[in-house]
PDB file of N, CA and C in Angstrom:
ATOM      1  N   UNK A   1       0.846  -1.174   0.000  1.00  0.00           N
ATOM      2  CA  UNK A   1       0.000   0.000   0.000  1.00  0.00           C
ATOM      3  C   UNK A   1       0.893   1.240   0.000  1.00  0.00           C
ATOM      4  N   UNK A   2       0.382   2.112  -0.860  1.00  0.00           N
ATOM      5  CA  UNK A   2       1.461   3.417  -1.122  1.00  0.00           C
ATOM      6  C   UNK A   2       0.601   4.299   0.379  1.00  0.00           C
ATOM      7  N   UNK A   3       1.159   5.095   0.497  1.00  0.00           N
ATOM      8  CA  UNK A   3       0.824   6.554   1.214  1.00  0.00           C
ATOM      9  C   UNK A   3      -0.118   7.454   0.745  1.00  0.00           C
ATOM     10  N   UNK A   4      -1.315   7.228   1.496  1.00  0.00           N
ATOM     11  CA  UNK A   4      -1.999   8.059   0.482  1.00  0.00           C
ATOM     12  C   UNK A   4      -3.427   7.164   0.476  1.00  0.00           C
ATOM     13  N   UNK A   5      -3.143   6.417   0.346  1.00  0.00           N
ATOM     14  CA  UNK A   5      -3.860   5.178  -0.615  1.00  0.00           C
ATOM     15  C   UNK A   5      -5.310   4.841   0.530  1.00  0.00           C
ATOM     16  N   UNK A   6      -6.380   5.179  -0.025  1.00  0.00           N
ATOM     17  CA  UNK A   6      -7.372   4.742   1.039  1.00  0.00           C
ATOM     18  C   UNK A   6      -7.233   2.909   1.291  1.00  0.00           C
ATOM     19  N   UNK A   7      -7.522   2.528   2.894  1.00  0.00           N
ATOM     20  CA  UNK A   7      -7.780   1.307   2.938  1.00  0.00           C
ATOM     21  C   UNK A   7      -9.438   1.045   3.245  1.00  0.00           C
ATOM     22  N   UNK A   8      -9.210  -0.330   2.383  1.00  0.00           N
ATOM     23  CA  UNK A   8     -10.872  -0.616   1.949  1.00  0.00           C
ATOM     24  C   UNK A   8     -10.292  -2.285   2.532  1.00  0.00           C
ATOM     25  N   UNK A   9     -11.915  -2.420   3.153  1.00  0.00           N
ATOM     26  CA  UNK A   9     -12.181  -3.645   3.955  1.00  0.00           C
ATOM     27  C   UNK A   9     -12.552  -4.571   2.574  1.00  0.00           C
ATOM     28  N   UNK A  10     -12.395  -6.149   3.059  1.00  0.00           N
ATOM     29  CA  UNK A  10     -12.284  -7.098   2.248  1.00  0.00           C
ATOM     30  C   UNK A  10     -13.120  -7.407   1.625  1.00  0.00           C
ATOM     31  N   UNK A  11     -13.232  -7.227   0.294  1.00  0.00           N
ATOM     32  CA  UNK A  11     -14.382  -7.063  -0.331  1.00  0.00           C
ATOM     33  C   UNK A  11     -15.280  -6.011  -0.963  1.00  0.00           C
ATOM     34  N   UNK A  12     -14.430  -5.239  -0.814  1.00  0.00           N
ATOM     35  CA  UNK A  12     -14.881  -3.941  -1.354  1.00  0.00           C
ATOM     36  C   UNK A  12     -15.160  -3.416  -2.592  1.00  0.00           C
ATOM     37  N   UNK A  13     -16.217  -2.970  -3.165  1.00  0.00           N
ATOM     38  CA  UNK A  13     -16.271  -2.991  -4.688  1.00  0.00           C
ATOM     39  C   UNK A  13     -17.149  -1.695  -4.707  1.00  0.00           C
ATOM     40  N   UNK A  14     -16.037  -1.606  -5.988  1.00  0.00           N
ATOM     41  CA  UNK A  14     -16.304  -0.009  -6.584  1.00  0.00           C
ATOM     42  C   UNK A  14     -17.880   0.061  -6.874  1.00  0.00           C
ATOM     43  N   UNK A  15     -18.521   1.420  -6.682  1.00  0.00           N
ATOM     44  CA  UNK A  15     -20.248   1.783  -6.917  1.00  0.00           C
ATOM     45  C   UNK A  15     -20.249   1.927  -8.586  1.00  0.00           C
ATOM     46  N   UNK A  16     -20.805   0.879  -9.232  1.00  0.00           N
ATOM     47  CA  UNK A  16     -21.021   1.122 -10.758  1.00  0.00           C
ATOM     48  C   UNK A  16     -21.957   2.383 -10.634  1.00  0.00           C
ATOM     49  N   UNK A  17     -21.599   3.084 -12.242  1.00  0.00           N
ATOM     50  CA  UNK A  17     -22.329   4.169 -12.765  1.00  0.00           C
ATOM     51  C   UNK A  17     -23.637   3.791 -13.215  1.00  0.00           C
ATOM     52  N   UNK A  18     -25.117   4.440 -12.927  1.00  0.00           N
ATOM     53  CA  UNK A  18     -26.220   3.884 -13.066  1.00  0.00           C
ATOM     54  C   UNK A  18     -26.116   3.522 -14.606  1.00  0.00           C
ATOM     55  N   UNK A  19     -27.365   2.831 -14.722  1.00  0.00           N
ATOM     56  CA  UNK A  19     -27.440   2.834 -16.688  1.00  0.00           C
ATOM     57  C   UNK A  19     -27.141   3.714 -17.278  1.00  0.00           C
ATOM     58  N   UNK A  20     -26.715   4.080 -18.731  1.00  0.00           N
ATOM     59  CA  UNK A  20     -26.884   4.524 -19.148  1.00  0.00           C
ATOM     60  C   UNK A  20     -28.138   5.456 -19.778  1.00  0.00           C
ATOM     61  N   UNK A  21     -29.060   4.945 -19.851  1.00  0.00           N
ATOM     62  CA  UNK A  21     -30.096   5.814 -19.804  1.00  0.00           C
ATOM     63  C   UNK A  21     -30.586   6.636 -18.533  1.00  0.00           C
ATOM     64  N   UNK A  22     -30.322   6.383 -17.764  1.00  0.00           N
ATOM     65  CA  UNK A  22     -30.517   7.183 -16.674  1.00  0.00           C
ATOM     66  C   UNK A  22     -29.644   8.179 -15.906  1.00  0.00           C
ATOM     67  N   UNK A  23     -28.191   7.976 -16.679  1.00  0.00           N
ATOM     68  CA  UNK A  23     -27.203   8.572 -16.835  1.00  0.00           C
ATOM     69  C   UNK A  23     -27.682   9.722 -17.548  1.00  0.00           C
ATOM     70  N   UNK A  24     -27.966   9.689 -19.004  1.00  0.00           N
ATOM     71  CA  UNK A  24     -28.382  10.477 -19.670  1.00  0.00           C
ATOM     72  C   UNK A  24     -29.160  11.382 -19.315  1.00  0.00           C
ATOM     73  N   UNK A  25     -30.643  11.317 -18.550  1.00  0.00           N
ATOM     74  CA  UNK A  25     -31.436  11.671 -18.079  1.00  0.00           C
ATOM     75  C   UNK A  25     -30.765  12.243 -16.939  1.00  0.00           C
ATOM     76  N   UNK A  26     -30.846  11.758 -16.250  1.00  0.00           N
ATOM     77  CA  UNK A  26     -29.870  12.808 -14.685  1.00  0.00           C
ATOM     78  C   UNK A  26     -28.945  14.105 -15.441  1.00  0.00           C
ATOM     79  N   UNK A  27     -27.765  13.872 -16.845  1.00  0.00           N
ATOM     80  CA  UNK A  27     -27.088  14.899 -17.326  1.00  0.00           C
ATOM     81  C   UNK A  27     -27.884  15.942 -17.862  1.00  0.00           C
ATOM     82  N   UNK A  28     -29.172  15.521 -18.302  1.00  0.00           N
ATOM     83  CA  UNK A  28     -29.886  16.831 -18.948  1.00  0.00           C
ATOM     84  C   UNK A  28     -30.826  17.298 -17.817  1.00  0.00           C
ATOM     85  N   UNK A  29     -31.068  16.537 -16.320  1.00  0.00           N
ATOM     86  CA  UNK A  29     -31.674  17.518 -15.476  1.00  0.00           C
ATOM     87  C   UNK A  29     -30.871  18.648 -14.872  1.00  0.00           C
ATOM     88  N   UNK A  30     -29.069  17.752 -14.924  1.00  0.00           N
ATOM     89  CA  UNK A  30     -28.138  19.142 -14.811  1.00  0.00           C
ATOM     90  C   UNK A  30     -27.983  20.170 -15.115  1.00  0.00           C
ATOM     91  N   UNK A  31     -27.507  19.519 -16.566  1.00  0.00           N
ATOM     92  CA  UNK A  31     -27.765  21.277 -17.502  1.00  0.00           C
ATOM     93  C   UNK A  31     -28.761  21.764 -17.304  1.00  0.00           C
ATOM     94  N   UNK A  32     -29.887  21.237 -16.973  1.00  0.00           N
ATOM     95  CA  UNK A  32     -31.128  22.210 -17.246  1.00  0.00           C
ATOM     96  C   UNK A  32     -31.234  23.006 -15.554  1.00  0.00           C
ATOM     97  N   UNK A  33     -30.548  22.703 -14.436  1.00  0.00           N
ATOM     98  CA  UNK A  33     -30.264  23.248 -13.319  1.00  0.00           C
ATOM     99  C   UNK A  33     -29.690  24.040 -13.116  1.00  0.00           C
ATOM    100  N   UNK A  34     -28.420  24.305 -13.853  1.00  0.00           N
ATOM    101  CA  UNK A  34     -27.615  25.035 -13.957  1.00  0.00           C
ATOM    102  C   UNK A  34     -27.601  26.121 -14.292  1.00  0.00           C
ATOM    103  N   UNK A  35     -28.364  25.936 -15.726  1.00  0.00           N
ATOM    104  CA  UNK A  35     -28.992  26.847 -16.884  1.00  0.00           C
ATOM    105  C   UNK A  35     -29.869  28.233 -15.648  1.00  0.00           C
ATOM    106  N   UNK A  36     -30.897  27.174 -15.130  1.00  0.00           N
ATOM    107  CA  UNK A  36     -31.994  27.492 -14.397  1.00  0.00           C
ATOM    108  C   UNK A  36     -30.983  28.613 -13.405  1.00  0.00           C
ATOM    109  N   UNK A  37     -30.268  28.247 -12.720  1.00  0.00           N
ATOM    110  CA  UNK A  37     -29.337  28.820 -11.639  1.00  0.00           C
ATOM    111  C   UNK A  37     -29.052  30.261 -12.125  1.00  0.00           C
ATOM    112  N   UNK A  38     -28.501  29.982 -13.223  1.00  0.00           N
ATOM    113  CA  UNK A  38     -27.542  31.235 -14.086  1.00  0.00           C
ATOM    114  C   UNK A  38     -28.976  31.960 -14.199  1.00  0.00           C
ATOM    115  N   UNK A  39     -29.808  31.948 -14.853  1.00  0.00           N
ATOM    116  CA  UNK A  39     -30.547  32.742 -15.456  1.00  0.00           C
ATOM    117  C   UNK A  39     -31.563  33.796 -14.395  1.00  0.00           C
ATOM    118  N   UNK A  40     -31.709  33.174 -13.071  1.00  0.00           N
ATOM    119  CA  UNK A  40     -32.440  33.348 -11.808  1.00  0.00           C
ATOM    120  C   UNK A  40     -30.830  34.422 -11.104  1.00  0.00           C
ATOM    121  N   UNK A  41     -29.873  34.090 -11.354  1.00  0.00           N
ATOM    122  CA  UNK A  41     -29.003  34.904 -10.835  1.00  0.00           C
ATOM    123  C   UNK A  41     -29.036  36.401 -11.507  1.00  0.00           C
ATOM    124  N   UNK A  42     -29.087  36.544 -12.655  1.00  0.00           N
ATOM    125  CA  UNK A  42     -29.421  37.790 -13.224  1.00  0.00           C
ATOM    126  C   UNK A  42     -27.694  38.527 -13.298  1.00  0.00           C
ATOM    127  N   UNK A  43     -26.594  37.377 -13.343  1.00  0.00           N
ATOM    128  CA  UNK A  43     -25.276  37.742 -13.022  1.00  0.00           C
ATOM    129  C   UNK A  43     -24.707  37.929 -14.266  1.00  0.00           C
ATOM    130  N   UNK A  44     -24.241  38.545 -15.041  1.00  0.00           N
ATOM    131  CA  UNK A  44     -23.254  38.013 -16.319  1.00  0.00           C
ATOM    132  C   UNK A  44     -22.694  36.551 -16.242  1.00  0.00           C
ATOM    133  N   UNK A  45     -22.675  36.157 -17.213  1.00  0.00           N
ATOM    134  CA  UNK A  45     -21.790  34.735 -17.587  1.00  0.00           C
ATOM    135  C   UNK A  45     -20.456  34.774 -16.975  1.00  0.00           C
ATOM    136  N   UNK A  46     -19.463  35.565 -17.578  1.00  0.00           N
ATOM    137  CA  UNK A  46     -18.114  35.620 -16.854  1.00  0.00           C
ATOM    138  C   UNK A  46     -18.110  35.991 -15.030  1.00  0.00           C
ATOM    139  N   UNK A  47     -19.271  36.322 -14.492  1.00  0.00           N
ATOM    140  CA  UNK A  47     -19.504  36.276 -13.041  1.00  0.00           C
ATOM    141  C   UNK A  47     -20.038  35.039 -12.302  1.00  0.00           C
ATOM    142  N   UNK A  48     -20.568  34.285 -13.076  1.00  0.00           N
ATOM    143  CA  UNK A  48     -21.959  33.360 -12.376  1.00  0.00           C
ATOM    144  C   UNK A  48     -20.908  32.090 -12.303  1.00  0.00           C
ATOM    145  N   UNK A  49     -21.166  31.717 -11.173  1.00  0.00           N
ATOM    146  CA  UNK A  49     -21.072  29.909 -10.856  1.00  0.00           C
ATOM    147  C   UNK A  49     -21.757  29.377  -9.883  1.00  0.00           C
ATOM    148  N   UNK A  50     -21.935  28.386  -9.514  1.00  0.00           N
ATOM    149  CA  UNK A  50     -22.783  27.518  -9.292  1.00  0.00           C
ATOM    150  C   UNK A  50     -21.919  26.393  -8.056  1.00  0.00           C
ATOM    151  N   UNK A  51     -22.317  26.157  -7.003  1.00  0.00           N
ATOM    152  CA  UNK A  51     -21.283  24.918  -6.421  1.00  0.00           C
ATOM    153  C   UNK A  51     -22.473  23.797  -6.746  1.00  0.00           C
ATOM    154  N   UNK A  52     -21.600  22.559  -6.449  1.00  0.00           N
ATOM    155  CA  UNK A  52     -22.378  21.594  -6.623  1.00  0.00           C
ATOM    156  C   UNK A  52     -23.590  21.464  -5.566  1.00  0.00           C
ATOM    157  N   UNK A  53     -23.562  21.776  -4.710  1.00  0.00           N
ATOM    158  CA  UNK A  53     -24.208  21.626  -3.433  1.00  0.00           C
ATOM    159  C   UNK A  53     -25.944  22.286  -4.005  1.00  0.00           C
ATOM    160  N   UNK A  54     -25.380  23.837  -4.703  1.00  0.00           N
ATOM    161  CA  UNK A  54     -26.836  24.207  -5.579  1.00  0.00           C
ATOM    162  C   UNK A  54     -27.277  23.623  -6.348  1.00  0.00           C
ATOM    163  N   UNK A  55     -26.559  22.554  -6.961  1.00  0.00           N
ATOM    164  CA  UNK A  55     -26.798  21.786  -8.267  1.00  0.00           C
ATOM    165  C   UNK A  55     -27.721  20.585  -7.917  1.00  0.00           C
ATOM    166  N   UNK A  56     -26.983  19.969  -7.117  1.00  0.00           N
ATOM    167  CA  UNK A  56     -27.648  18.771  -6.382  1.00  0.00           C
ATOM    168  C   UNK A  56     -28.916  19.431  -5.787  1.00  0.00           C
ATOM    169  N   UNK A  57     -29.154  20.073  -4.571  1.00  0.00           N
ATOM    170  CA  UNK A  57     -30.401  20.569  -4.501  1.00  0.00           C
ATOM    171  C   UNK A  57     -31.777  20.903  -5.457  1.00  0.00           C
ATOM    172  N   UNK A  58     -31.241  21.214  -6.700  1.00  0.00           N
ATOM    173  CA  UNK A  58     -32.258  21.870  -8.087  1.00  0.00           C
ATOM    174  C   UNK A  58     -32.299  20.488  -8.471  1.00  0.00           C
ATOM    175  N   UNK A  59     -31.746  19.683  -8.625  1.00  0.00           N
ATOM    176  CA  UNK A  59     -31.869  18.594  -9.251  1.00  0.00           C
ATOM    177  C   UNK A  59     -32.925  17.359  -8.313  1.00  0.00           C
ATOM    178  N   UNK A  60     -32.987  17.569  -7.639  1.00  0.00           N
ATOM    179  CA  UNK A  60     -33.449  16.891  -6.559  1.00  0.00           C
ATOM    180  C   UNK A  60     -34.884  17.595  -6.342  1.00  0.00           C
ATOM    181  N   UNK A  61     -35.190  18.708  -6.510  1.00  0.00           N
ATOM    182  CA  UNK A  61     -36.118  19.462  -6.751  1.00  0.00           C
ATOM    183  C   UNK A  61     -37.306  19.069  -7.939  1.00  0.00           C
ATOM    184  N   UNK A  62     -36.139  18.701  -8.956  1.00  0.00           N
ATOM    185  CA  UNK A  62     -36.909  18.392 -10.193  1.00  0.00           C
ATOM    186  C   UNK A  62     -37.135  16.936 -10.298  1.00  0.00           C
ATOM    187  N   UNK A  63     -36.411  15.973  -9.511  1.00  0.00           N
ATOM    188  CA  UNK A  63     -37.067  14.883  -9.394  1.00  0.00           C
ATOM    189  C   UNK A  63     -38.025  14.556  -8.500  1.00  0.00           C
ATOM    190  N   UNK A  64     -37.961  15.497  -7.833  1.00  0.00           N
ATOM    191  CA  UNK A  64     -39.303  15.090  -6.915  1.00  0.00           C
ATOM    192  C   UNK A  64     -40.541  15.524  -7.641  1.00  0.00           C
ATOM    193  N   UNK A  65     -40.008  16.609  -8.466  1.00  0.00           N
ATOM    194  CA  UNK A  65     -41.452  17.079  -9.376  1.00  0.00           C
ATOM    195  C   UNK A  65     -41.930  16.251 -10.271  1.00  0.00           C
ATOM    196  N   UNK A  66     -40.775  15.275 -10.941  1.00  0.00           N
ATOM    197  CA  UNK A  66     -40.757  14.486 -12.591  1.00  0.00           C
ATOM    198  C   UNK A  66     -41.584  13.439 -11.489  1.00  0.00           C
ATOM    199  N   UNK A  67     -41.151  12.627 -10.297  1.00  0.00           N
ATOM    200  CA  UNK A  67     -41.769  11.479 -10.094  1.00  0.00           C
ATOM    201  C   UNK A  67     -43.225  11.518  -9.196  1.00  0.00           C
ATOM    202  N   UNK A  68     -43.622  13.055  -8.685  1.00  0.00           N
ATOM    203  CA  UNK A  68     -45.214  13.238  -8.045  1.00  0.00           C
ATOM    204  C   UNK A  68     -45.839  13.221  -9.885  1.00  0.00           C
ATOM    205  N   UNK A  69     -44.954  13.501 -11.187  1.00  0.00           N
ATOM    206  CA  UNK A  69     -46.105  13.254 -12.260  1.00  0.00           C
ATOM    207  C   UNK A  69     -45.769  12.035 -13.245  1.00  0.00           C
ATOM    208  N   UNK A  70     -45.191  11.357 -12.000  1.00  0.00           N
ATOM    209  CA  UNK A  70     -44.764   9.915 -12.747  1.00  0.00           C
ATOM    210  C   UNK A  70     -43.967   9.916 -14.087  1.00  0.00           C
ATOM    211  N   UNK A  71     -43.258  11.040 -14.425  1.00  0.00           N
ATOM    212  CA  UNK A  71     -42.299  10.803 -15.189  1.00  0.00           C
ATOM    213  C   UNK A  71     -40.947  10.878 -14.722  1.00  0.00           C
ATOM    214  N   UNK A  72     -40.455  10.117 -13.673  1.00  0.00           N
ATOM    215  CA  UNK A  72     -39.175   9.518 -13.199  1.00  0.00           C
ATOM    216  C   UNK A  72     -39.574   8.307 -12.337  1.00  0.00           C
ATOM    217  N   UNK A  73     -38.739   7.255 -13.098  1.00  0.00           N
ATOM    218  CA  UNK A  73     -38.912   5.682 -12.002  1.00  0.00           C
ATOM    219  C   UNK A  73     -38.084   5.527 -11.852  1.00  0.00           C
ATOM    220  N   UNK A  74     -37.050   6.124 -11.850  1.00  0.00           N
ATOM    221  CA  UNK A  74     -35.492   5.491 -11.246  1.00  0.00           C
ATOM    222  C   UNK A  74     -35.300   5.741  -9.988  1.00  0.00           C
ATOM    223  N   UNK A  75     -34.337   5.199  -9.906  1.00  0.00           N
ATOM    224  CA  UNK A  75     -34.008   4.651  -7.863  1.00  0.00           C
ATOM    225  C   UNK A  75     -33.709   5.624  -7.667  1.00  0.00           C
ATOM    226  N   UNK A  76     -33.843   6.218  -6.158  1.00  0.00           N
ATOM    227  CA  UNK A  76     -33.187   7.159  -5.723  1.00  0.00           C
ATOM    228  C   UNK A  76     -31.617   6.999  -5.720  1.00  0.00           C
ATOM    229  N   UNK A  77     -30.778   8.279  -5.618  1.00  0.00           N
ATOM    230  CA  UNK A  77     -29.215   8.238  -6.276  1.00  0.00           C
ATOM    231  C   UNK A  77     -28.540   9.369  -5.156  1.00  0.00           C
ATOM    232  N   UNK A  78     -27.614   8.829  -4.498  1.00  0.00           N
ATOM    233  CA  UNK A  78     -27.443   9.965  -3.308  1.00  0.00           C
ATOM    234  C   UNK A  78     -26.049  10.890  -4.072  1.00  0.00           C
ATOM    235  N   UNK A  79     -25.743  11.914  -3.279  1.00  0.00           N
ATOM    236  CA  UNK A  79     -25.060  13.208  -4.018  1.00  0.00           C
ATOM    237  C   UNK A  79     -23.694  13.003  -4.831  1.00  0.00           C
ATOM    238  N   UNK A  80     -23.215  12.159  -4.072  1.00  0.00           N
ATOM    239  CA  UNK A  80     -21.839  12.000  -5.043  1.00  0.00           C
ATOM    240  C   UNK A  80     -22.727  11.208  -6.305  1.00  0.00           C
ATOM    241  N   UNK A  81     -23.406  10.092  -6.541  1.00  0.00           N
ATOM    242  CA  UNK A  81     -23.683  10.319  -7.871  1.00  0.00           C
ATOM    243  C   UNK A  81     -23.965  11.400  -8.514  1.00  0.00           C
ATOM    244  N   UNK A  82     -25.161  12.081  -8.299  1.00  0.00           N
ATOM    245  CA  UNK A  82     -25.137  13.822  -8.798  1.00  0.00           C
ATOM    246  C   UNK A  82     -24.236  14.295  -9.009  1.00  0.00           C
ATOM    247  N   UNK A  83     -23.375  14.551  -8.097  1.00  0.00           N
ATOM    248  CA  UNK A  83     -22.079  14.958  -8.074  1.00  0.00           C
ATOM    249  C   UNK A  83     -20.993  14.281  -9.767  1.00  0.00           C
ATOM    250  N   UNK A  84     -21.332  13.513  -9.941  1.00  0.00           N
ATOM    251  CA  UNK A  84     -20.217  12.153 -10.874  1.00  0.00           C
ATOM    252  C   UNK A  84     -21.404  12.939 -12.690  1.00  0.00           C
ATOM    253  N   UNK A  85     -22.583  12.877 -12.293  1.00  0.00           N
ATOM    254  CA  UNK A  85     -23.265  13.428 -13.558  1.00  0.00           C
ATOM    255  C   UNK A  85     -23.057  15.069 -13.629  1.00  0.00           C
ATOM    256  N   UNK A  86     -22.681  15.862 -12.783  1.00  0.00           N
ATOM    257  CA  UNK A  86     -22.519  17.136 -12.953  1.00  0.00           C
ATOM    258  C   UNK A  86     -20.657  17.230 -13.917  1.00  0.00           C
ATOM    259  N   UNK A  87     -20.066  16.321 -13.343  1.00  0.00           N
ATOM    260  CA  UNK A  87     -18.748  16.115 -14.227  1.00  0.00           C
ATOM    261  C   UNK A  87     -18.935  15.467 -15.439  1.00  0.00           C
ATOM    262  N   UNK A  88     -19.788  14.402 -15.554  1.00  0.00           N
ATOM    263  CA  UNK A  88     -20.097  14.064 -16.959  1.00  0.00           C
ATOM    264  C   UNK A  88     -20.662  15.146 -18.142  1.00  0.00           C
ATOM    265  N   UNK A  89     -21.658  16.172 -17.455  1.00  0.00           N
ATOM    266  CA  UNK A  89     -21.861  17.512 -18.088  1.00  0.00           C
ATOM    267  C   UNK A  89     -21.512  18.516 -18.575  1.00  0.00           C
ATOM    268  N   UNK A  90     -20.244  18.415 -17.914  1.00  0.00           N
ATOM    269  CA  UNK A  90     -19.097  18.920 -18.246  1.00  0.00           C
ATOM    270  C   UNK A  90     -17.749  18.263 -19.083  1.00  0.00           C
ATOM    271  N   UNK A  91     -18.663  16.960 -19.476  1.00  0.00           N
ATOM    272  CA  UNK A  91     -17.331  16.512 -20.561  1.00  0.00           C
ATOM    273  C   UNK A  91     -17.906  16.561 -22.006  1.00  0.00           C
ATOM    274  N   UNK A  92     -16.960  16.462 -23.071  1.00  0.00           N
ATOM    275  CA  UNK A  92     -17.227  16.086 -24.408  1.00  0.00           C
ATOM    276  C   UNK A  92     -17.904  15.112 -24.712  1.00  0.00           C
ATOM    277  N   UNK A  93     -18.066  14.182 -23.998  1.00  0.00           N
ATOM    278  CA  UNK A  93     -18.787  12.467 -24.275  1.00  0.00           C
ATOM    279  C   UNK A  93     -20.449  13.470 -24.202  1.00  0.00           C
ATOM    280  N   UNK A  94     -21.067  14.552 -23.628  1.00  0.00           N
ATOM    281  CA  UNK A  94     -22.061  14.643 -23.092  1.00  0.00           C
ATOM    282  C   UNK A  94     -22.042  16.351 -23.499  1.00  0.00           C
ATOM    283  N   UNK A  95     -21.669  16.486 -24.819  1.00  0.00           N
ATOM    284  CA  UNK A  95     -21.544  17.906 -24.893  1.00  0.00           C
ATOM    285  C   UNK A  95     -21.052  18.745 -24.542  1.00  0.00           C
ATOM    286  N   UNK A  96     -20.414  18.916 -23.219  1.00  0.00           N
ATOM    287  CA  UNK A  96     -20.343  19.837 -22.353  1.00  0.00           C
ATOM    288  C   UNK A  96     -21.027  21.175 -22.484  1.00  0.00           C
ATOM    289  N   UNK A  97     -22.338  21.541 -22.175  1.00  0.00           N
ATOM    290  CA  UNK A  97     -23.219  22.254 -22.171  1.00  0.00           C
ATOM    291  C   UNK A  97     -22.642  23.223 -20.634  1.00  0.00           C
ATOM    292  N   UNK A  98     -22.363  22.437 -20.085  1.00  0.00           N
ATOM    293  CA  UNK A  98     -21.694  23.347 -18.675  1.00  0.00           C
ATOM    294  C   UNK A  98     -20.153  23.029 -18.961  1.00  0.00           C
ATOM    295  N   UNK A  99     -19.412  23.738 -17.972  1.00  0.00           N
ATOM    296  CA  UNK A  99     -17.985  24.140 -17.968  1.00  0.00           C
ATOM    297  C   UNK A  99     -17.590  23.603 -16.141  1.00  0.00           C
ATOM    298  N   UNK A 100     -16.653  23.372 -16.073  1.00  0.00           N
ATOM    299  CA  UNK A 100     -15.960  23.798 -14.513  1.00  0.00           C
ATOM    300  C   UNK A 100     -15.197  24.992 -14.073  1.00  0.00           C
ATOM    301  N   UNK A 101     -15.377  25.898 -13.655  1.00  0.00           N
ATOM    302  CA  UNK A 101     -15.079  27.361 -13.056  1.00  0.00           C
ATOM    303  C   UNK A 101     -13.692  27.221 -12.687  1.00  0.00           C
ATOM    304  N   UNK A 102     -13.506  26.321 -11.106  1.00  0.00           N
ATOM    305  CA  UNK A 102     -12.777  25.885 -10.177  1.00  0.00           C
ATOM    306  C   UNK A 102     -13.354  24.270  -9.706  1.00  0.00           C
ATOM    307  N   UNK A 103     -13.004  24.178  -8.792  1.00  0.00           N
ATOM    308  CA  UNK A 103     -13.359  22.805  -8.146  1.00  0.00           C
ATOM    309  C   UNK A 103     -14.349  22.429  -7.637  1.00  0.00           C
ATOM    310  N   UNK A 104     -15.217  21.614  -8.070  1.00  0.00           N
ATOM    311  CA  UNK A 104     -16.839  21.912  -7.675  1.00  0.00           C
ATOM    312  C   UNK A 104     -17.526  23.374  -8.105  1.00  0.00           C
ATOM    313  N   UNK A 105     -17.340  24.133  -8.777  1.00  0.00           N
ATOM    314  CA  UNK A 105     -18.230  25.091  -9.193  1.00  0.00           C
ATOM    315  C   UNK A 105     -18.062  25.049 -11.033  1.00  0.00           C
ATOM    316  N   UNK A 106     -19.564  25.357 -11.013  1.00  0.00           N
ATOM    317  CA  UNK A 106     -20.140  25.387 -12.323  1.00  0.00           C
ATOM    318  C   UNK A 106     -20.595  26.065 -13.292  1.00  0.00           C
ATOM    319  N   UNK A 107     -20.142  26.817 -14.890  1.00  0.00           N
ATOM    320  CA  UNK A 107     -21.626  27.631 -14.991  1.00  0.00           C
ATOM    321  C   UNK A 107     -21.796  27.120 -16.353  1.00  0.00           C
ATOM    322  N   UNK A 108     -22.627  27.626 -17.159  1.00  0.00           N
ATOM    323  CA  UNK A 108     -22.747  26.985 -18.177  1.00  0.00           C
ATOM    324  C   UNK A 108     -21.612  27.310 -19.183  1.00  0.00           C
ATOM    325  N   UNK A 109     -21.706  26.917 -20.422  1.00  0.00           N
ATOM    326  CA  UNK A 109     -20.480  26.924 -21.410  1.00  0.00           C
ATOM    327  C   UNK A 109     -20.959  28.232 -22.388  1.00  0.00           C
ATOM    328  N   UNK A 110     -19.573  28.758 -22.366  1.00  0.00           N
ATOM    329  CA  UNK A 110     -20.149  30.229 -23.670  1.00  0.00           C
ATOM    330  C   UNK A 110     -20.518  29.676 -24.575  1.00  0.00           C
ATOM    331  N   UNK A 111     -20.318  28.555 -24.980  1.00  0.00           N
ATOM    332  CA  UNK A 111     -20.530  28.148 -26.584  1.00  0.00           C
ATOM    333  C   UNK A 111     -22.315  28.177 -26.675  1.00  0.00           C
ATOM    334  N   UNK A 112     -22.775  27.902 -25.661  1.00  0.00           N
ATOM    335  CA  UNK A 112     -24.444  27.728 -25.426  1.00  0.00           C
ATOM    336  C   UNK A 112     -24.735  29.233 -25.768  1.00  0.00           C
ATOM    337  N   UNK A 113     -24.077  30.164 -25.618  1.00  0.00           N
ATOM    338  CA  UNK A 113     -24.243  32.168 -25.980  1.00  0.00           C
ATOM    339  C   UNK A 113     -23.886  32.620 -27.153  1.00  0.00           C
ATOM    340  N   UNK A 114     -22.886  31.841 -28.104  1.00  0.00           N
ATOM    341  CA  UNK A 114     -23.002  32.280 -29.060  1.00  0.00           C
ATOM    342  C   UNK A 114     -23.514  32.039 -30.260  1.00  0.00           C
ATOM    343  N   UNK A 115     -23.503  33.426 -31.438  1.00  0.00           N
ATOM    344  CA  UNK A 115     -23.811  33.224 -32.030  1.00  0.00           C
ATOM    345  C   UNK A 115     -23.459  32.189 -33.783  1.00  0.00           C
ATOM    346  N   UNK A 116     -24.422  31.618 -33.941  1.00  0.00           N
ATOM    347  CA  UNK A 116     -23.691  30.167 -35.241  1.00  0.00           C
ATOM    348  C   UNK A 116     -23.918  30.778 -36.544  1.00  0.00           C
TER     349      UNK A 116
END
C-alpha cells in the first residue's frame, strides 16, 4: 500500500455508474439546473457559478417534481452520484453544455451564448 492510498475492507467494490439511460437523463436535469441557476441569478456569464451543493439541490427538486407526475422511475441516487453526472456535463462524451469554473463550481459553457 502506497501513502496516500485509502484502505478498503475485504471485499470492497467499486459503486457502478447507473445505466446509461438514466445517466443520460440525470445529465440533462443538470444542464437544465444550472442553466436554471444562471438565469435566476441575473449575473453576467463571466460572473456566475454555481457549487455543486446548488446543483444537487435543483436537481433533486426536479425529481421530486418528474416522479409526483410519474415521469421519473429510477431509484433514488445519493449526491456523489449527482455529483459524478454534474462532471459528466461537463465533458465532451455529453456535450459539455456546462464548464468547470474551479473545483466543484459550475456555470454553463459560452458556446451555449453564441452566435452560429
Amino acid at each position: 500500500m502506497t501513502e496516500g492510498e485509502t484502505v478498503k475492507i475485504t471485499g470492497w467494490q467499486p459503486q457502478r455508474a447507473p445505466p446509461k439511460n438514466e445517466c443520460e437523463a440525470m445529465v440533462q436535469i443538470v444542464n437544465e439546473a444550472v442553466m436554471s441557476l444562471f438565469h435566476e441569478s441575473k449575473l453576467p456569464l463571466r460572473m456566475f457559478a454555481c457549487e455543486l451543493q446548488e446543483i444537487y439541490i435543483r436537481c433533486q427538486q426536479k425529481v421530486r417534481q418528474l416522479r409526483a407526475d410519474d415521469a421519473w422511475n429510477f431509484p433514488f441516487r445519493g449526491k456523489r452520484t449527482w455529483d459524478r453526472r454534474v462532471n459528466d456535463a461537463a465533458s465532451e462524451r455529453y456535450g459539455a453544455k456546462i464548464v468547470a469554473v474551479t473545483a466543484g463550481m459550475y456555470r454553463p459553457h459560452p458556446k451555449m451564448f453564441q452566435e452560429t
